[in-house]
Protein backbone atom coordinates (compact mmCIF):
# COMPACT_ATOMS: atom_id res chain seq x y z
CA UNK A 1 -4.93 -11.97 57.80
CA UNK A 2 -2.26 -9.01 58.16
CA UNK A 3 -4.06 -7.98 61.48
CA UNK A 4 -1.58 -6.83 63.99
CA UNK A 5 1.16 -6.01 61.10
CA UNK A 6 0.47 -2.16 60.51
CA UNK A 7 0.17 -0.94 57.33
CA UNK A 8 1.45 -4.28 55.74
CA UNK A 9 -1.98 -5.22 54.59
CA UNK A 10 -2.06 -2.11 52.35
CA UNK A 11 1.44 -3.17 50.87
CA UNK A 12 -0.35 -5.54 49.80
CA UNK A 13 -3.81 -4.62 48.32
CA UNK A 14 -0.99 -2.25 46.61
CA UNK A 15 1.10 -4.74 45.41
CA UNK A 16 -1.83 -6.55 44.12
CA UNK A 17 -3.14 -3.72 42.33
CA UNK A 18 0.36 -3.00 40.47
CA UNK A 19 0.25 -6.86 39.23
CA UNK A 20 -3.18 -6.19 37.95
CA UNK A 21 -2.05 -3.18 36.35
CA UNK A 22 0.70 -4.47 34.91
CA UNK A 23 -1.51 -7.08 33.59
CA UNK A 24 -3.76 -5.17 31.91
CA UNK A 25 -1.24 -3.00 30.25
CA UNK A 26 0.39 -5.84 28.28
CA UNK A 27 -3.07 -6.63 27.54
CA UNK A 28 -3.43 -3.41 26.06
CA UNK A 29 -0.20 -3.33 23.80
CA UNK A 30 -1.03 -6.73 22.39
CA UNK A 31 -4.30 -4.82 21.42
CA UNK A 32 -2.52 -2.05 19.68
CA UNK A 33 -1.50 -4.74 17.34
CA UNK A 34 -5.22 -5.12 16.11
CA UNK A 35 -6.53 -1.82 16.42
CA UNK A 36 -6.54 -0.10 13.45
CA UNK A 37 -6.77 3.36 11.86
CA UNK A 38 -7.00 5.76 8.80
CA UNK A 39 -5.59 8.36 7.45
CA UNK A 40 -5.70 10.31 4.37
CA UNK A 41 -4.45 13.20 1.88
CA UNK A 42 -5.82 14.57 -0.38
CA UNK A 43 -9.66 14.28 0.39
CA UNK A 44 -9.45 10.57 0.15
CA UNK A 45 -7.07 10.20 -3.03
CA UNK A 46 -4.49 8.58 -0.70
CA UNK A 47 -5.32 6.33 2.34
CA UNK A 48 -3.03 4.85 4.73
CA UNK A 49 -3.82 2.18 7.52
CA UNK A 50 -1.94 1.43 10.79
CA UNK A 51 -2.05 -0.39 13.57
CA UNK A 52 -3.05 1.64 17.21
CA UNK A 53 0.91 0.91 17.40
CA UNK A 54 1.85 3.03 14.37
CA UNK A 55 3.04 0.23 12.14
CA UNK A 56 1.63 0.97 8.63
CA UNK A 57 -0.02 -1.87 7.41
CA UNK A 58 -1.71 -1.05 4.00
CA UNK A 59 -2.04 1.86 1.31
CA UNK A 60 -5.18 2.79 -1.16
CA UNK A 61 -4.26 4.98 -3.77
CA UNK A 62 -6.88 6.24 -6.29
CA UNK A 63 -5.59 5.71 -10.03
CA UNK A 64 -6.77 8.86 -10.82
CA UNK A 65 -4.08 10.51 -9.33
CA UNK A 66 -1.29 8.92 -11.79
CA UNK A 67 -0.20 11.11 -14.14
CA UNK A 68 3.62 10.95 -14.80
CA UNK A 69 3.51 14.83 -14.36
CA UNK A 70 2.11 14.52 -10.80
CA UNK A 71 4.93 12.50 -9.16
CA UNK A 72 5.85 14.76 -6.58
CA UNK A 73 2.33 15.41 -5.77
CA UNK A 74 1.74 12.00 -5.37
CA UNK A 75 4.57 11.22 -2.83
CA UNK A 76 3.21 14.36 -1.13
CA UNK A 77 0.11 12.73 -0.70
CA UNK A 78 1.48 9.41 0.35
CA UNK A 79 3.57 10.86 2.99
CA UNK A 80 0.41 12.81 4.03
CA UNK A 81 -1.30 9.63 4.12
CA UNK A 82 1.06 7.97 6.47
CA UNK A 83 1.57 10.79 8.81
CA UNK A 84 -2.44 11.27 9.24
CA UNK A 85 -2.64 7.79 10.00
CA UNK A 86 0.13 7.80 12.75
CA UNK A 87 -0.73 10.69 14.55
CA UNK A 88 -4.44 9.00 14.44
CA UNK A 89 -2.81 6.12 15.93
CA UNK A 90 -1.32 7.74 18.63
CA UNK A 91 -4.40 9.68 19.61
CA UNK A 92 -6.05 6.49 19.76
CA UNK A 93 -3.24 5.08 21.88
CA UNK A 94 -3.58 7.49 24.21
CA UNK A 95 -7.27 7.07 24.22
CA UNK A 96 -6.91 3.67 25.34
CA UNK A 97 -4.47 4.48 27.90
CA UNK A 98 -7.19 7.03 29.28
CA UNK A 99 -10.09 4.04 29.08
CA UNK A 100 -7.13 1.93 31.44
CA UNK A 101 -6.11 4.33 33.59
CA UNK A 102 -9.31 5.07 34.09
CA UNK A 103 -10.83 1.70 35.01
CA UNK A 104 -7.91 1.44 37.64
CA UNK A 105 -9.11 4.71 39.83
CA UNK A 106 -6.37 6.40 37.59
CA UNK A 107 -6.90 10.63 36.41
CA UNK A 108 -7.69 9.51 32.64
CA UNK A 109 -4.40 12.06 31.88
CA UNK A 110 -2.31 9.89 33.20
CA UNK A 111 0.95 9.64 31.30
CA UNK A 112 1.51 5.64 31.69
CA UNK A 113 4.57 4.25 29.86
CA UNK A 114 3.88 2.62 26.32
């Protein structure tokens, strides 16, 4: 089809490849949506979930841990909570990232934008 035009065929295998790419990297953020993870404090006391995307969606606190002398423990805990999950969320991110990059010939390192 490109015969006789150089390297223009290439251009656009290429370009082809970026749309695809581009493609399946929306794809992929619309899936961080859904994805979710745990973390916790406190050997389970406090759970936080999150979306792949970071956004905290939900928060399991055992009643146990309510006492009105434990306050600051408790936030403690929380804050654990939500920090666990987040950084699991972006390990998980990047994980999927890999699993894209990957797929597309990529080196699984690959610092793509997100």
């Amino acid at each position: 089809m490109f015969k006789g035009l150089g390297g223009l065929g290439d251009m656009g295998k290429m370009m082809k490849a970026a749309q695809e790419m581009q493609t399946k990297m929306t794809e992929l953020q619309e899936e961080m949506h859904s994805i979710m993870v745990e973390g916790e404090a406190g050997a389970g006391l406090v759970k936080a979930t999150c979306t792949a995307k970071g956004e905290l969606k939900s928060l399991d606190i055992d009643p146990s841990i309510f006492n009105g002398d434990d306050k600051e423990v408790v936030e403690d805990l929380i804050l654990a909570a939500i920090k666990d999950a987040q950084g699991r969320a972006q390990e998980r991110q990047k994980e999927e990232m890999g699993k894209l990059a990957e797929s597309m010939g990529l080196p699984k390192d690959m610092n793509m934008p997100f």
